[in-house]
Protein backbone atom coordinates (compact mmCIF):
# COMPACT_ATOMS: atom_id res chain seq x y z
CA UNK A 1 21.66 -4.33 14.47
CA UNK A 2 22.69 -1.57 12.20
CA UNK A 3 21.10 1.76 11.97
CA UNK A 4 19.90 2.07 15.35
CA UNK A 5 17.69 5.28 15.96
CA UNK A 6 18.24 6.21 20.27
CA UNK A 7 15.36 9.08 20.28
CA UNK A 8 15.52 11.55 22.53
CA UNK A 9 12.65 10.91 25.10
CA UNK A 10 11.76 14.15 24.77
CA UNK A 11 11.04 13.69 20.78
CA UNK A 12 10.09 10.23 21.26
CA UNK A 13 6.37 9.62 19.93
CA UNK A 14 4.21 9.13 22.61
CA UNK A 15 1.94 6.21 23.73
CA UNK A 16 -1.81 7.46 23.13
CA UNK A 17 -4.17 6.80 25.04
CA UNK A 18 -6.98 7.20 22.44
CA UNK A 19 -5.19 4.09 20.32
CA UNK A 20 -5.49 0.76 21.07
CA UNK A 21 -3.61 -0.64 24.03
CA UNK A 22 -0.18 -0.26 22.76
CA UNK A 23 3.49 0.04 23.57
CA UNK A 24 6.01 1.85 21.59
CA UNK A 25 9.83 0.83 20.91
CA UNK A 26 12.71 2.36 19.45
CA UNK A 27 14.34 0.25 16.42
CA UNK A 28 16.79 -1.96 19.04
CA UNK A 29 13.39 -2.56 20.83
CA UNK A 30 13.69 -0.59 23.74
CA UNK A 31 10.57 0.61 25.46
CA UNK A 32 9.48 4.39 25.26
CA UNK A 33 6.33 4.50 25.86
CA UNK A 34 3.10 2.16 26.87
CA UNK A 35 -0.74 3.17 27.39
CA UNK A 36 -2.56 2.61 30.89
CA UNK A 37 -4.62 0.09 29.14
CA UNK A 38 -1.43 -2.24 27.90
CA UNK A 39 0.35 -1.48 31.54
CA UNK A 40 -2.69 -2.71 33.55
CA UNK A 41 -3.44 -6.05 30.63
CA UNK A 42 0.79 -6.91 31.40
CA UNK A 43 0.21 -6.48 35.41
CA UNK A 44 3.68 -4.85 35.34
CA UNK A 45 3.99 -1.38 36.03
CA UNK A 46 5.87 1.34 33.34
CA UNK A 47 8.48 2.09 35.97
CA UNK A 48 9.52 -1.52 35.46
CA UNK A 49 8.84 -1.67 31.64
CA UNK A 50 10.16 2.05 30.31
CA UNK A 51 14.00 2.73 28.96
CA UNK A 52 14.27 -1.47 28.96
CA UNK A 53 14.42 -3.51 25.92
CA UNK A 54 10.78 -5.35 25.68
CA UNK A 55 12.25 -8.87 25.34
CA UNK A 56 14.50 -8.80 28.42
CA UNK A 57 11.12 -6.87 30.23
CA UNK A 58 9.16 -9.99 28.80
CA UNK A 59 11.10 -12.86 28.06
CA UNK A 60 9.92 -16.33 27.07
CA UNK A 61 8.50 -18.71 29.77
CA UNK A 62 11.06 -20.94 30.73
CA UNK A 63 8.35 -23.45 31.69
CA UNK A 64 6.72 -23.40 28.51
CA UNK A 65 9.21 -25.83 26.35
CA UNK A 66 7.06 -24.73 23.31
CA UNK A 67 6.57 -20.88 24.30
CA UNK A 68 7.36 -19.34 20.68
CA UNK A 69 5.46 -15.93 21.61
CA UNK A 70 9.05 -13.71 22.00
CA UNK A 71 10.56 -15.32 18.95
CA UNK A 72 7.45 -14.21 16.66
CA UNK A 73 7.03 -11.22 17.95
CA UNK A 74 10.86 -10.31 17.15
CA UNK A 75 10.75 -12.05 13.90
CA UNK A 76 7.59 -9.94 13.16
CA UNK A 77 9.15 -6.73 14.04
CA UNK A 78 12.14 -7.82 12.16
CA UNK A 79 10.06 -7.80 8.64
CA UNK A 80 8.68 -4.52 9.83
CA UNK A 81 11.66 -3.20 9.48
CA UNK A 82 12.50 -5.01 5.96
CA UNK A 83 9.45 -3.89 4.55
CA UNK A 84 7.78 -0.98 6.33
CA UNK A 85 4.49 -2.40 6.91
CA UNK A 86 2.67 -3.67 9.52
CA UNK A 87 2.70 -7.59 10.64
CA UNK A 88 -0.34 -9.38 12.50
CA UNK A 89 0.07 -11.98 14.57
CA UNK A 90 -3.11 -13.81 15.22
CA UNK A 91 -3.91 -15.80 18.28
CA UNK A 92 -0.20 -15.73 19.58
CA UNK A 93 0.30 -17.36 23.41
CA UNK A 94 3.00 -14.99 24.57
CA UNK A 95 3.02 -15.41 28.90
CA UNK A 96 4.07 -12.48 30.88
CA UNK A 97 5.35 -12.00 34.25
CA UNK A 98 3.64 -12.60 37.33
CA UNK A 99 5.24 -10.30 40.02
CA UNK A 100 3.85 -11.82 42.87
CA UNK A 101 4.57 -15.11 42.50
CA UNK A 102 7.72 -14.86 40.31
CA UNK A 103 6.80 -17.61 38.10
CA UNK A 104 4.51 -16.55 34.80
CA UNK A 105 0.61 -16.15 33.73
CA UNK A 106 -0.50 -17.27 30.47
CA UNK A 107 -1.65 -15.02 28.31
CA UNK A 108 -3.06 -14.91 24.43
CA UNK A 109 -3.31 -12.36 22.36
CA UNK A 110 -4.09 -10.85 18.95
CA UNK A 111 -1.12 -8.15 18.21
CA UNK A 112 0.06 -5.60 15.02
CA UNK A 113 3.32 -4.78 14.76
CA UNK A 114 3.03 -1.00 12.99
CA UNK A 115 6.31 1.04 11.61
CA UNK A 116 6.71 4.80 12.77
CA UNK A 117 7.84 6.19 9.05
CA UNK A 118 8.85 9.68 8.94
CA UNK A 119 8.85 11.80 5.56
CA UNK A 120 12.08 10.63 4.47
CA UNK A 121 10.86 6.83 4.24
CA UNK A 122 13.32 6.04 7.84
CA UNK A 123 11.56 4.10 10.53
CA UNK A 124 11.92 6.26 14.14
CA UNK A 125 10.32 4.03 16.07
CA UNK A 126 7.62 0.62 16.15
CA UNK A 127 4.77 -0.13 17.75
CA UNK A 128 3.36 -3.20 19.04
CA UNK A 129 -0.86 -2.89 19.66
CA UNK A 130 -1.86 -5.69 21.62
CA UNK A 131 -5.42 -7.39 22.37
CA UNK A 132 -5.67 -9.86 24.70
CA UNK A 133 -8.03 -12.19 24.09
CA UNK A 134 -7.08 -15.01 27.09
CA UNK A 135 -11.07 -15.28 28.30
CA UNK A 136 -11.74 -16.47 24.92
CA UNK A 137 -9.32 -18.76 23.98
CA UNK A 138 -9.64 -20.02 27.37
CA UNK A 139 -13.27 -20.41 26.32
CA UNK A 140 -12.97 -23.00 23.47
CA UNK A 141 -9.96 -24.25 24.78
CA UNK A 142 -12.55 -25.53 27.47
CA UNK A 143 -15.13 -26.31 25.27
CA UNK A 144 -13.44 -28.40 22.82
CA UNK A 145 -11.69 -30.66 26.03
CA UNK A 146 -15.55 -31.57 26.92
CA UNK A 147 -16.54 -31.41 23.23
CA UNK A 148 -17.04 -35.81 23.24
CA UNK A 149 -18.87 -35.32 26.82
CA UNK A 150 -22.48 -37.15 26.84
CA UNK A 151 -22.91 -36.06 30.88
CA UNK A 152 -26.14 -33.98 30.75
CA UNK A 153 -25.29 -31.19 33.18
CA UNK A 154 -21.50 -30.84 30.94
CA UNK A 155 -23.84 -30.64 27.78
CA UNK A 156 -26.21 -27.42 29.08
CA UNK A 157 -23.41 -25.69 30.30
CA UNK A 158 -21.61 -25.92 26.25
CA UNK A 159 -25.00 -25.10 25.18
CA UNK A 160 -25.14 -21.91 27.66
CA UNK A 161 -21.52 -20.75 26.95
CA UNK A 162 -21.85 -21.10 22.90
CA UNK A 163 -25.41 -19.15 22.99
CA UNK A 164 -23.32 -16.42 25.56
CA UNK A 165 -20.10 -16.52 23.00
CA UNK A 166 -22.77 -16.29 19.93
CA UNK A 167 -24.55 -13.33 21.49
CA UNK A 168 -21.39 -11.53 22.06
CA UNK A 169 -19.78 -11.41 18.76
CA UNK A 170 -22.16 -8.91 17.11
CA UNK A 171 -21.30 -6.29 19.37
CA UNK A 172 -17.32 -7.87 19.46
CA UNK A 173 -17.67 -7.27 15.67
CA UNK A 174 -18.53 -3.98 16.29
CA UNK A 175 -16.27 -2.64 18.19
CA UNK A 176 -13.22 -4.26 15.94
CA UNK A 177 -15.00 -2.31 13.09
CA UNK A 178 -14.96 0.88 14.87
CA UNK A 179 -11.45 0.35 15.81
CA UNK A 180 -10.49 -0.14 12.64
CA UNK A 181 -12.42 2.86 11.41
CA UNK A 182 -10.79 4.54 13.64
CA UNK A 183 -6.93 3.41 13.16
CA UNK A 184 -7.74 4.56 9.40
CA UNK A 185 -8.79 7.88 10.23
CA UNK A 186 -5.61 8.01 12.15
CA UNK A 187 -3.47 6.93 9.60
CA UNK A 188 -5.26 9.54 7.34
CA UNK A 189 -3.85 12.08 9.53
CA UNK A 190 -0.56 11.35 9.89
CA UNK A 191 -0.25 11.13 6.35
CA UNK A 192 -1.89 14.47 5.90
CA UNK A 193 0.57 15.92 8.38
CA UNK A 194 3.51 13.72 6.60
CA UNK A 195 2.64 15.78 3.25
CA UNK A 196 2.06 19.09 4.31
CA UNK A 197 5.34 19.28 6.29
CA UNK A 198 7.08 17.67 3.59
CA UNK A 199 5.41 20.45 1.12
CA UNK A 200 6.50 22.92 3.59
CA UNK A 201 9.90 21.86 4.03
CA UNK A 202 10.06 22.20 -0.50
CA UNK A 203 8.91 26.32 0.17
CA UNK A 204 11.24 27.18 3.14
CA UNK A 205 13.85 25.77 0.42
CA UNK A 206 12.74 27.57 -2.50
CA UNK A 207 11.31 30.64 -1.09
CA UNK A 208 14.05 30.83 1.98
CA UNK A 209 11.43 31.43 4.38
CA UNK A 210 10.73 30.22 7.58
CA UNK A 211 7.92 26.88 8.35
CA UNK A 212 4.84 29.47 9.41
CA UNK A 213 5.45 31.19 6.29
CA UNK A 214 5.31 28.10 4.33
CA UNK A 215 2.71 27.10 6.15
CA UNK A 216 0.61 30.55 4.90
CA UNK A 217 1.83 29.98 1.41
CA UNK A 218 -0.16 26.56 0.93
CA UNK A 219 -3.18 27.88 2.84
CA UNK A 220 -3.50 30.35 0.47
CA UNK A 221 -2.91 28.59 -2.67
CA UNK A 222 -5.37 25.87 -0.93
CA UNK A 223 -7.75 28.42 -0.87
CA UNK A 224 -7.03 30.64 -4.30
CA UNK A 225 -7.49 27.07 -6.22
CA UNK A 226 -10.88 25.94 -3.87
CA UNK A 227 -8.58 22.86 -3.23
CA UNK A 228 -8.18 20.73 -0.20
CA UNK A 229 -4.72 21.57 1.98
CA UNK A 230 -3.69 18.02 1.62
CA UNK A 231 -4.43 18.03 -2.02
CA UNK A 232 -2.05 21.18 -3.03
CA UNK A 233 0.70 20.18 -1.09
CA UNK A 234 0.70 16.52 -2.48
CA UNK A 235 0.69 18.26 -5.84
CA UNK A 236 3.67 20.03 -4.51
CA UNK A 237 5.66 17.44 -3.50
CA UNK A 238 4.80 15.67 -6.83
CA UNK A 239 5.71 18.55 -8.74
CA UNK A 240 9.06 19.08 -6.80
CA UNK A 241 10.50 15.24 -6.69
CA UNK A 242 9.48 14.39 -10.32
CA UNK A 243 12.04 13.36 -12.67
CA UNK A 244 13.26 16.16 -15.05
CA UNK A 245 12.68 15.25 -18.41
């Protein structure tokens, strides 16, 4: 791969912990970072997992002939990189290692592959969020082997597990709605902070002056013109990068 970006771990972005359960890679797909909540879903610890690339960390299961789960998830961070936008990968089996008995446990999951994009448009790093949802494909998997049953006892219990699974998708429904609420708000903010330091970077160049001086310069023009922060310095940036005529 071409155009490989090796951050410095001390500029690397950070697994947070306020996200969903994530792990972050560089662009050859080597580990930098992974939240508590991804490290305890994998059953591997980050001592095992950090500085390694994530496919050699979690490699296919060799005893799964049709295991496809590595393969997509590389392919989908492959058109991340091509395009810059996330990729979802619904309902993908993807196994992962079992330490203890060296063989593998199966796991499914729903993931999004996200680009890092800094201000100049370059991707500095991915990120892979990952839910696993193994309980409930387990679920229906069950369900629909028993689905032709006419045993009695077989017929309560599909009866008790679809009123349990029915029950539980309001408040499922509500907590992927407030997750998404909040991975918008996020993005909000990092494009916020994308603008303003891109505005900033346009004064220290014009003006010669250092990034809290900058800084000062939009706040007051934010507040001379009764005008959101965000707002003047996109106008900046617009102003500055349009085409001369």
């Amino acid at each position: 791969m071409t155009d490989q970006v090796h951050l410095d771990p001390a500029r690397a972005p950070a697994a947070s912990s306020e996200a969903p359960p994530h792990v972050v890679l560089d662009r050859s797909f080597r580990v930098l970072g992974i939240t508590p909540e991804h490290e305890r879903a994998l059953g591997v610890p980050r001592s095992e997992i950090l500085g390694r690339n994530a496919f050699d960390a979690f490699p296919a299961n060799p005893d799964d002939p049709a295991s496809d789960g590595a393969d997509r998830v590389h392919e989908g961070f492959e058109r991340v990189l091509r395009v810059k936008r996330p990729q979802h990968l619904w309902v993908q089996r993807y196994d992962v290692p079992n330490l203890a008995t060296g063989g593998f446990e199966r796991r499914v999951w729903n993931f999004t592959l996200r680009p890092v994009v800094e201000t100049d448009g370059t991707i500095s790093a991915l990120v892979k969020e990952a839910e696993d949802i193994t309980d409930i494909d387990t679920t229906f998997t069950r369900l629909a082997e028993t689905a032709h049953t006419d045993d009695p006892a077989t017929l309560q219990d599909q009866i008790h597990t679809l009123r349990a699974l029915a029950s539980s998708i309001p408040s499922y429904v509500q907590a992927r709605t407030a997750l998404a609420q909040e991975n918008a708000h996020l993005r909000a903010a990092l494009d916020t902070r994308a603008v303003i330091e891109q505005a900033k970077g346009i004064l220290m160049v014009q003006r010669r002056c250092g990034a809290d001086e900058a800084f000062d310069v939009l706040v007051k023009l934010s507040q001379d013109t009764n005008r959101k922060l965000r707002d003047v310095a996109a106008a900046l940036v617009e102003h500055a990068t349009a085409p001369e005529r």
